[in-house]
PDB file of N, CA and C in Angstrom:
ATOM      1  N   UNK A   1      94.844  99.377  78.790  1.00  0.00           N
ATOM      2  CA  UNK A   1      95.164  99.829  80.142  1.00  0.00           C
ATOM      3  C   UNK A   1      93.970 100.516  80.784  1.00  0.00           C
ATOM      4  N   UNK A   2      93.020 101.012  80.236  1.00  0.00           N
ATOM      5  CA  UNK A   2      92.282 101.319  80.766  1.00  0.00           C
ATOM      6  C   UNK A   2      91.019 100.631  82.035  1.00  0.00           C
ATOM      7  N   UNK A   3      91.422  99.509  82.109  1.00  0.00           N
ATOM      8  CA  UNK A   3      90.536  98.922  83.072  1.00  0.00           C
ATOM      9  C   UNK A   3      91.470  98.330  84.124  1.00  0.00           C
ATOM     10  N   UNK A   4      92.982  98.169  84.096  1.00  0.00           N
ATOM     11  CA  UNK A   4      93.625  97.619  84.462  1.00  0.00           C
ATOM     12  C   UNK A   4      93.557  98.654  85.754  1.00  0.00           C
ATOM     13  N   UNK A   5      93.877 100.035  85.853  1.00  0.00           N
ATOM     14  CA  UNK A   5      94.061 100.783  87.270  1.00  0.00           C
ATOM     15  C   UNK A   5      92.962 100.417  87.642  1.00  0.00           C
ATOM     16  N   UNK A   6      91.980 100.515  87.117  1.00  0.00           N
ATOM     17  CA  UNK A   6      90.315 100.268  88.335  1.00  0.00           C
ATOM     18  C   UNK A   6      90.695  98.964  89.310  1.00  0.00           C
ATOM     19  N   UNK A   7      91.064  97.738  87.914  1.00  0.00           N
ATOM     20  CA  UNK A   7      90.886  96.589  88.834  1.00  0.00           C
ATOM     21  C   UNK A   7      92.621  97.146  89.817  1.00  0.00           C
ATOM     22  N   UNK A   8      93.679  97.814  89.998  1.00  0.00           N
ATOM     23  CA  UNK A   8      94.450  97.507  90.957  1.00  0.00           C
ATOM     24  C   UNK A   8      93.729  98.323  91.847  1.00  0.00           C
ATOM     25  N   UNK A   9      92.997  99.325  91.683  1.00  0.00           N
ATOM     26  CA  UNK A   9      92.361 100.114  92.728  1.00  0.00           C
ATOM     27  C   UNK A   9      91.370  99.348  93.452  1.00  0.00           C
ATOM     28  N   UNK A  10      90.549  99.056  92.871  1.00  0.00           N
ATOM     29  CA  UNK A  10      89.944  97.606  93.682  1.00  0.00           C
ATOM     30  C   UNK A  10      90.823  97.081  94.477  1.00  0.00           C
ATOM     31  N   UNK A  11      91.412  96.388  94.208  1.00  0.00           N
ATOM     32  CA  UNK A  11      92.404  95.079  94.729  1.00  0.00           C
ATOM     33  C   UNK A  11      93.006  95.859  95.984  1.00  0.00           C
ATOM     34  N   UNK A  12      92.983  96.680  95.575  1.00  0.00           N
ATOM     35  CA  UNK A  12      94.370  98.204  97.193  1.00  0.00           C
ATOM     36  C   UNK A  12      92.997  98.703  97.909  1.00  0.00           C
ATOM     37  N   UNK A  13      91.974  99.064  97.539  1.00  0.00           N
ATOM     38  CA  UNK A  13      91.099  99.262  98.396  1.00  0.00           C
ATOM     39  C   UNK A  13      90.617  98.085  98.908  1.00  0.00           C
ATOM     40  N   UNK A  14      90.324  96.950  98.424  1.00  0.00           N
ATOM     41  CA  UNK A  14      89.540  95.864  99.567  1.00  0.00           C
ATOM     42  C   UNK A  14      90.866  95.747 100.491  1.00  0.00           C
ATOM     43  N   UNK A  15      92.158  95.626  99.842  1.00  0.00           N
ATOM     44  CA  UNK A  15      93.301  95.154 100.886  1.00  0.00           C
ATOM     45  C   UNK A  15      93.246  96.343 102.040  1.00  0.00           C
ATOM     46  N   UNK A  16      93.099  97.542 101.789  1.00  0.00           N
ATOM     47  CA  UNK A  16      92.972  98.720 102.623  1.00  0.00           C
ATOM     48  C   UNK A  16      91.983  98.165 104.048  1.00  0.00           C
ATOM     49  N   UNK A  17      90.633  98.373 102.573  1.00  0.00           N
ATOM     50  CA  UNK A  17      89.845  97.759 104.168  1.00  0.00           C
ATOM     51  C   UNK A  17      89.768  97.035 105.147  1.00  0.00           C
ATOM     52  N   UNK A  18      90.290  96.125 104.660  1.00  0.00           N
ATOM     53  CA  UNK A  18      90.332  94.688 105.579  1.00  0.00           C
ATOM     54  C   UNK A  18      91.979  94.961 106.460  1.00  0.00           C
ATOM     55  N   UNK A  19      92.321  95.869 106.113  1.00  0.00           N
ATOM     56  CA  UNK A  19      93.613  96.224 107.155  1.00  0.00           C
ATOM     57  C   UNK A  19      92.693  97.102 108.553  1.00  0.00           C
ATOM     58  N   UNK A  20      91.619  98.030 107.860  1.00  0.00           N
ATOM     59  CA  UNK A  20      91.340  98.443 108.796  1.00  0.00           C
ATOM     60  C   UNK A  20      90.146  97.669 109.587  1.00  0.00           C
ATOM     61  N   UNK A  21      89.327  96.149 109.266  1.00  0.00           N
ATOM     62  CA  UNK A  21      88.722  95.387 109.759  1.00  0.00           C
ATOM     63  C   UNK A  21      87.330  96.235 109.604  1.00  0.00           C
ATOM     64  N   UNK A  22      87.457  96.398 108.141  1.00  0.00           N
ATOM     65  CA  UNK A  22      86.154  96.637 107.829  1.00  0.00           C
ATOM     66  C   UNK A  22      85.199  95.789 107.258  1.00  0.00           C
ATOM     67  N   UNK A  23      83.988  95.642 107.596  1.00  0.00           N
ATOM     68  CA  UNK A  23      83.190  94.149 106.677  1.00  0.00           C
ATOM     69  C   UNK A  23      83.335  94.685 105.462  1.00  0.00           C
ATOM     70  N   UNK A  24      82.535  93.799 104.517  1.00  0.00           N
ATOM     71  CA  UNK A  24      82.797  94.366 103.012  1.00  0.00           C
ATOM     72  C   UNK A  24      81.403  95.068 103.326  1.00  0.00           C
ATOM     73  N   UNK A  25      79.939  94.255 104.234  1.00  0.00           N
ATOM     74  CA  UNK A  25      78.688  95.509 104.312  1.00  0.00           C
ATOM     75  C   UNK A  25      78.826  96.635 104.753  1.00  0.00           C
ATOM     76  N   UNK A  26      80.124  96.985 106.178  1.00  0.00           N
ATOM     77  CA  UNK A  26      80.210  98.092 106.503  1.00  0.00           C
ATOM     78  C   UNK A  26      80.673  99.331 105.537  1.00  0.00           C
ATOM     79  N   UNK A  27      81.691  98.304 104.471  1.00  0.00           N
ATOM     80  CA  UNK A  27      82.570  99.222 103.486  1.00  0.00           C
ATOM     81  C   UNK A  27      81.825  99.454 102.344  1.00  0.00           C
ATOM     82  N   UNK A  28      80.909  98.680 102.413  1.00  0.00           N
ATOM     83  CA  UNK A  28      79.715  98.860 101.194  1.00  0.00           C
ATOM     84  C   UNK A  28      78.781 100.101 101.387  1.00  0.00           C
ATOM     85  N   UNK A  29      78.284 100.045 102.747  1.00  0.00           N
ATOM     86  CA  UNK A  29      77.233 100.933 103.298  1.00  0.00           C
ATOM     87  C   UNK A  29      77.938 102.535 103.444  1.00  0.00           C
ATOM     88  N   UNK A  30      79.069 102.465 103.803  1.00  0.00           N
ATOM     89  CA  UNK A  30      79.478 103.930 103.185  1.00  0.00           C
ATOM     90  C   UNK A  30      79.738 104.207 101.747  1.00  0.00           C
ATOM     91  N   UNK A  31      80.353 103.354 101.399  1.00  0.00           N
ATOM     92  CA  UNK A  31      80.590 103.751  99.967  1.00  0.00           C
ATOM     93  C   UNK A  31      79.555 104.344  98.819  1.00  0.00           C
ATOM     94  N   UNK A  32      77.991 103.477  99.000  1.00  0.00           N
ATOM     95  CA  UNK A  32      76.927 103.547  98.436  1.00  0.00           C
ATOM     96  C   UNK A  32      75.927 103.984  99.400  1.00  0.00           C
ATOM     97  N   UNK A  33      76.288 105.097  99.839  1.00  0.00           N
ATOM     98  CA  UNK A  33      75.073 105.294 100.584  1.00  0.00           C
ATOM     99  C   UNK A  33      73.598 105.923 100.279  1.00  0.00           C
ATOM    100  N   UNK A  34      72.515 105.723 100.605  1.00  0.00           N
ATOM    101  CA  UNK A  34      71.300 105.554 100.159  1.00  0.00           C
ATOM    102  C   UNK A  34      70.438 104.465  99.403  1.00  0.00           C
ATOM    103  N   UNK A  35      71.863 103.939  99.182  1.00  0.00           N
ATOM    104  CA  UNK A  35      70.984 102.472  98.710  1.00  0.00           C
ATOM    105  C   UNK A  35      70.624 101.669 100.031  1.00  0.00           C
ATOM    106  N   UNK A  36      69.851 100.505  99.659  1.00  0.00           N
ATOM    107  CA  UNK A  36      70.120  99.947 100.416  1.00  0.00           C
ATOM    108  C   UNK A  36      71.238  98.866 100.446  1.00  0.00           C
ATOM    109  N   UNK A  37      71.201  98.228 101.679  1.00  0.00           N
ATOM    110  CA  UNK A  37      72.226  97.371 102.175  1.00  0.00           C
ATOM    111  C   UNK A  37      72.526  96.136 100.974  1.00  0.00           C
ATOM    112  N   UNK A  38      71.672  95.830 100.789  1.00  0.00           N
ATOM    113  CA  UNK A  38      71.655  94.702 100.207  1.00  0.00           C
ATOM    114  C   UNK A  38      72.329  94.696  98.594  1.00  0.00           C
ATOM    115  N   UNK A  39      71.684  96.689  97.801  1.00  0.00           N
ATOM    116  CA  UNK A  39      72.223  96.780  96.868  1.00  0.00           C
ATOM    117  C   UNK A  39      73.583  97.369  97.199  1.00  0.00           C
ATOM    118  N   UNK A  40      73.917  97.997  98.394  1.00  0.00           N
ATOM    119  CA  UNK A  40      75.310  98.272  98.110  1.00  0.00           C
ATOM    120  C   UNK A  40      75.958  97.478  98.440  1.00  0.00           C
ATOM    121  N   UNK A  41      76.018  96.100  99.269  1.00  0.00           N
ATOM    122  CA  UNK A  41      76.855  95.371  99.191  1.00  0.00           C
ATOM    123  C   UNK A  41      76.871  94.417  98.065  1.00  0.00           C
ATOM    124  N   UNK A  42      75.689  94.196  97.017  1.00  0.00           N
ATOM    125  CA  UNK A  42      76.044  93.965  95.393  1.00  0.00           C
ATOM    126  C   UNK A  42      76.619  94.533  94.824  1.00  0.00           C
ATOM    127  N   UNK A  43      76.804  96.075  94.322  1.00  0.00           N
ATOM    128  CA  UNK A  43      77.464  96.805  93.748  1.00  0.00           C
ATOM    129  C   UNK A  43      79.117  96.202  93.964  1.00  0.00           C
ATOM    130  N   UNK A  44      79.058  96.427  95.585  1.00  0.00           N
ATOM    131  CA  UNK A  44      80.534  96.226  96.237  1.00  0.00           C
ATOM    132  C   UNK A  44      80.990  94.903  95.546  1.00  0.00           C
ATOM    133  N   UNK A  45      80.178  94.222  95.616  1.00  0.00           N
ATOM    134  CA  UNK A  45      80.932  92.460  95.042  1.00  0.00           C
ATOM    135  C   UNK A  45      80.722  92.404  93.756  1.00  0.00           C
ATOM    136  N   UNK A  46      80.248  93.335  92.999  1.00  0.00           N
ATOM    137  CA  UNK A  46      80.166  93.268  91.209  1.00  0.00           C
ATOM    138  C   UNK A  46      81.262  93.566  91.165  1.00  0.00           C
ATOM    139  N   UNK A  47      82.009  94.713  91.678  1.00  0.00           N
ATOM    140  CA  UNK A  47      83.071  95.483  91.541  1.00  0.00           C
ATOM    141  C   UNK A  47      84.834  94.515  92.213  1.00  0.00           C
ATOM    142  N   UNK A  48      84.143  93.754  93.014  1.00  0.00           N
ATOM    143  CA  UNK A  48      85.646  92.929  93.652  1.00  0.00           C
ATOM    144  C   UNK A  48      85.692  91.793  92.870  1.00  0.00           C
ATOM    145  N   UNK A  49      84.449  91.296  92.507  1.00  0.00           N
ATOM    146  CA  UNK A  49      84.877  89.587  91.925  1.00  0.00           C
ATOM    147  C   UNK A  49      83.116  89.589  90.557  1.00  0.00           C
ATOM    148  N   UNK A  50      83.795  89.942  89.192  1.00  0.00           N
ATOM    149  CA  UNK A  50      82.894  90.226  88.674  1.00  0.00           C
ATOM    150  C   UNK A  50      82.540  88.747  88.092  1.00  0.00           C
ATOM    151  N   UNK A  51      81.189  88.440  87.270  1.00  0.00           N
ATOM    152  CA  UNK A  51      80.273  87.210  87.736  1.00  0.00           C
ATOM    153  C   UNK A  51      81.119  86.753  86.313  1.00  0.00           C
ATOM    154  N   UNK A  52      81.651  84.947  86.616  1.00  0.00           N
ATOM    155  CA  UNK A  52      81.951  84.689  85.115  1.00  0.00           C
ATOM    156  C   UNK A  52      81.748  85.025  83.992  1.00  0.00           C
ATOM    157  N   UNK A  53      82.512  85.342  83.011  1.00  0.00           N
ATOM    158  CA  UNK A  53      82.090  85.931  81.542  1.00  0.00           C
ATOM    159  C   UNK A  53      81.412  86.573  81.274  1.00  0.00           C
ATOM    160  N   UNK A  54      81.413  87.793  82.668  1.00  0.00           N
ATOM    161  CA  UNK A  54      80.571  88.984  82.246  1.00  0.00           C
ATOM    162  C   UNK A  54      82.053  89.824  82.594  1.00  0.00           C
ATOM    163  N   UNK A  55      81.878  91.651  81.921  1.00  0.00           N
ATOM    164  CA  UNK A  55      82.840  92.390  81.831  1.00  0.00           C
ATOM    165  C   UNK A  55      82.851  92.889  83.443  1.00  0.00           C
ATOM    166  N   UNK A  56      83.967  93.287  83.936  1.00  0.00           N
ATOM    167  CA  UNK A  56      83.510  93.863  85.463  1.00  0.00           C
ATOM    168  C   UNK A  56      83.012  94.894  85.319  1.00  0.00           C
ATOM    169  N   UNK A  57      82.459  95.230  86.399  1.00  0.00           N
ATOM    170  CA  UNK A  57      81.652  96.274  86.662  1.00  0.00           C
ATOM    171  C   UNK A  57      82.363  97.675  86.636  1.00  0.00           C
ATOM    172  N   UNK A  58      82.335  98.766  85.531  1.00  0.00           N
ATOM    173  CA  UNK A  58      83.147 100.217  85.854  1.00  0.00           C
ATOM    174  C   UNK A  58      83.079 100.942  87.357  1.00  0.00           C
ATOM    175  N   UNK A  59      84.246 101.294  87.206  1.00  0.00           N
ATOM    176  CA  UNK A  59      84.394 102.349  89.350  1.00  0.00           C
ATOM    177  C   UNK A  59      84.253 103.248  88.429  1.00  0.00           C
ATOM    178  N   UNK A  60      82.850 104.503  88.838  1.00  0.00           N
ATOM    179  CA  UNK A  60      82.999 105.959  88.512  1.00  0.00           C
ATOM    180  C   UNK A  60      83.796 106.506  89.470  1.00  0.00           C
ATOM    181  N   UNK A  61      83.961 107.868  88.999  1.00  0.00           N
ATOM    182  CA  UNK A  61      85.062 108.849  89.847  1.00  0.00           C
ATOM    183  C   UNK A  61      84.360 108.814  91.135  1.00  0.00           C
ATOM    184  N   UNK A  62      83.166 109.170  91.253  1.00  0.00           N
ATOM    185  CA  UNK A  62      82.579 109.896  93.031  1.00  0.00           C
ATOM    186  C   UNK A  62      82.588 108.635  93.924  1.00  0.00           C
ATOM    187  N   UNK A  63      82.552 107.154  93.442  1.00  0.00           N
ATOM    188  CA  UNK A  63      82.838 105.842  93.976  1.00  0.00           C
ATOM    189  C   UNK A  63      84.278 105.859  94.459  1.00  0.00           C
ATOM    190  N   UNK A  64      84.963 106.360  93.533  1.00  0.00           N
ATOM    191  CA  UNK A  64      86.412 106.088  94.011  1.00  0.00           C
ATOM    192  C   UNK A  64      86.405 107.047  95.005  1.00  0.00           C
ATOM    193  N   UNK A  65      85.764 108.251  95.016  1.00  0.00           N
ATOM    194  CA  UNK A  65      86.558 109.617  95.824  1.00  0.00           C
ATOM    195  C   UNK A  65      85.472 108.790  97.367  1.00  0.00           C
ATOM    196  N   UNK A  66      84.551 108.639  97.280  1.00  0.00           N
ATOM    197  CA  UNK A  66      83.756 107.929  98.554  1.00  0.00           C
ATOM    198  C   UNK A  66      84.157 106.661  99.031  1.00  0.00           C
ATOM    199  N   UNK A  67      85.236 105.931  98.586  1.00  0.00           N
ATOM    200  CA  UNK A  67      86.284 104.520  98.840  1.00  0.00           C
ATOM    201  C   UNK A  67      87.380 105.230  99.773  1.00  0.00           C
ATOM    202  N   UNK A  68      87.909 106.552  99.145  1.00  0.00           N
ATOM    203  CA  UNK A  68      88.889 107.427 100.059  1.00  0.00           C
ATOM    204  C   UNK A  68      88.120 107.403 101.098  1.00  0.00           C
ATOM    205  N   UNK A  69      86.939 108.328 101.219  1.00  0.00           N
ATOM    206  CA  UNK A  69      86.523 108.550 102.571  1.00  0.00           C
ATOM    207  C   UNK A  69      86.588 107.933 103.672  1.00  0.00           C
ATOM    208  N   UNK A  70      85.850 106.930 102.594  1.00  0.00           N
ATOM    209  CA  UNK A  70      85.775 105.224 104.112  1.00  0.00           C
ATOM    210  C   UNK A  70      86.698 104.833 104.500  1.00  0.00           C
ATOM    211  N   UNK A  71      87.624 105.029 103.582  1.00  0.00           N
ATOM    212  CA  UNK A  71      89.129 104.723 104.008  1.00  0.00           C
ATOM    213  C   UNK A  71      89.656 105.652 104.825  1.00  0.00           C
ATOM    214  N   UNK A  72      89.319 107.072 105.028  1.00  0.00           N
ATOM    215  CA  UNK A  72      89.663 108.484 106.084  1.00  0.00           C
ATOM    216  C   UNK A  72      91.141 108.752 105.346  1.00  0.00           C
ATOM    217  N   UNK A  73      91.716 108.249 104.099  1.00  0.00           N
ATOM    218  CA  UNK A  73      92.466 109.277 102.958  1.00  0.00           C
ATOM    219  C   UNK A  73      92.534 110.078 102.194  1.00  0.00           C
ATOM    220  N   UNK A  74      92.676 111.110 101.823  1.00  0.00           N
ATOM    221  CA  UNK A  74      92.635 111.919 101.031  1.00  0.00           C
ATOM    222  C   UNK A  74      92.995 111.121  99.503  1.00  0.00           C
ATOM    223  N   UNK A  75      92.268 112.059  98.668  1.00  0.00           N
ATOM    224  CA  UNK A  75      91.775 110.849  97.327  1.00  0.00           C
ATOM    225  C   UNK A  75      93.212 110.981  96.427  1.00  0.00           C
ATOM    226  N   UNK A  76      93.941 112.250  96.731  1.00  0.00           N
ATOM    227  CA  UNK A  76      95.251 111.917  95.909  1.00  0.00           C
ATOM    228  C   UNK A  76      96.201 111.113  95.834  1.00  0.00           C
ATOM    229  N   UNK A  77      95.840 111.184  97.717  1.00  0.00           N
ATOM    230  CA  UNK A  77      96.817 110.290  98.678  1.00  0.00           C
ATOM    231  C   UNK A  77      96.394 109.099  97.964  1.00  0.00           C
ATOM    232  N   UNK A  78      95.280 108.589  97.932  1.00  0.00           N
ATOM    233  CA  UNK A  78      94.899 107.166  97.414  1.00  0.00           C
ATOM    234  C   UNK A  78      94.997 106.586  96.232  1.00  0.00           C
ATOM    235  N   UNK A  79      95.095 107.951  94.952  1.00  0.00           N
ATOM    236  CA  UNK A  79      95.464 107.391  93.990  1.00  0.00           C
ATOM    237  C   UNK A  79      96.600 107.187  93.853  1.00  0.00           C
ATOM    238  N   UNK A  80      98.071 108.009  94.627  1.00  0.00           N
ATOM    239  CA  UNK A  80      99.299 107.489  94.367  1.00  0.00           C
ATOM    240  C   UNK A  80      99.543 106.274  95.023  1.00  0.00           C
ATOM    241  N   UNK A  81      99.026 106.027  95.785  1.00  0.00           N
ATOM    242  CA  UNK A  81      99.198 104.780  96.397  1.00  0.00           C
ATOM    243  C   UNK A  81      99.014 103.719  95.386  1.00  0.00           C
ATOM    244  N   UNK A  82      97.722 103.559  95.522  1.00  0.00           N
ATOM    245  CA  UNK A  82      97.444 102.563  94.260  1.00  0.00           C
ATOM    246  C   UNK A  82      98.511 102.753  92.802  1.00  0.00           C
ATOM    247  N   UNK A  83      98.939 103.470  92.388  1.00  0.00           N
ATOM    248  CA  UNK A  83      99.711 103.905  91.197  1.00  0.00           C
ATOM    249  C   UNK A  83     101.348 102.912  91.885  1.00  0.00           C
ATOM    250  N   UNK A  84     101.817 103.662  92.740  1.00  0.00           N
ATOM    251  CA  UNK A  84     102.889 102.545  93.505  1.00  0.00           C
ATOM    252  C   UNK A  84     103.073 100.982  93.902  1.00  0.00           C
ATOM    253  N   UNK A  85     101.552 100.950  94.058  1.00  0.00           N
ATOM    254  CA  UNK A  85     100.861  99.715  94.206  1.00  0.00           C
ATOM    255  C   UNK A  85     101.018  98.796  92.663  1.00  0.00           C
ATOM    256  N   UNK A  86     100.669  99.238  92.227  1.00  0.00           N
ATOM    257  CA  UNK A  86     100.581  99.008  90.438  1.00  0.00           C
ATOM    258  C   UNK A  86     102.069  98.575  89.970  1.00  0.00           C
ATOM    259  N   UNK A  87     102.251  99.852  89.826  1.00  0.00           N
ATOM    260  CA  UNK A  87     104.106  99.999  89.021  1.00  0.00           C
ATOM    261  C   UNK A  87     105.228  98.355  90.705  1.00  0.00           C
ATOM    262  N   UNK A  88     104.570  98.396  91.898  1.00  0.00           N
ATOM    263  CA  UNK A  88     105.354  96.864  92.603  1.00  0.00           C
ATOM    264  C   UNK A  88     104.639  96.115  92.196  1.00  0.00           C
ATOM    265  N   UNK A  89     103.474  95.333  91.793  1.00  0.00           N
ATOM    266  CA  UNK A  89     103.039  94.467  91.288  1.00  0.00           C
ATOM    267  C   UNK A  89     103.400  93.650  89.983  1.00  0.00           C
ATOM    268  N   UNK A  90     103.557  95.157  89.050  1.00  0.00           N
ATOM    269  CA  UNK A  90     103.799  94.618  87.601  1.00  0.00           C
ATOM    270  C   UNK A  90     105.303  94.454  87.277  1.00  0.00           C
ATOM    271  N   UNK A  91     105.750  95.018  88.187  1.00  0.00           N
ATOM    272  CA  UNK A  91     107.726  94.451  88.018  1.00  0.00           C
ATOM    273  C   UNK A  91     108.191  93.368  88.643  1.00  0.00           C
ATOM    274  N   UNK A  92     107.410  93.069  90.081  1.00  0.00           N
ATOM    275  CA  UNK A  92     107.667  91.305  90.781  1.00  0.00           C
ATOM    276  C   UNK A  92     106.880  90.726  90.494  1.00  0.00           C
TER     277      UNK A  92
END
């Protein structure tokens, strides 16, 4: 179980974003900021669709709490979500 919340947190944050019509560079460029563009929108796509028969890429904590931001949720708010998100997925 341990990789399983990352990937639903993934999966609830890209769905998040794209509710709010965010690119994945715009949602990249906050998330990773100081990189550049190019590496944070890699990071961003290691993390949504990881490269055949490699392991996905780990979400650290300050990634997840800076996914809230961009999202303008509070990070508790975001983890119960995703947790609700989880527990309707795995019963339908």
């Amino acid at each position: 179980m341990d990789v399983i919340f990352e990937e639903y947190f993934i999966k609830f944050v890209t769905k998040k974003a794209k509710e709010m019509k965010l690119t994945h560079s715009d949602f990249a460029r906050k998330v990773f900021p100081g990189q550049s563009t190019g590496t944070a929108e890699r990071v961003w796509r290691q993390l949504r669709s990881p490269a055949p028969g490699k392991p996905p890429r780990r979400l650290s904590l300050s990634e997840a709490y800076r996914m809230s931001s961009a999202l303008s949720s509070e990070f508790p708010a975001l983890i119960w979500q995703v947790d609700q998100y989880m527990k309707q997925k795995q019963a339908g």
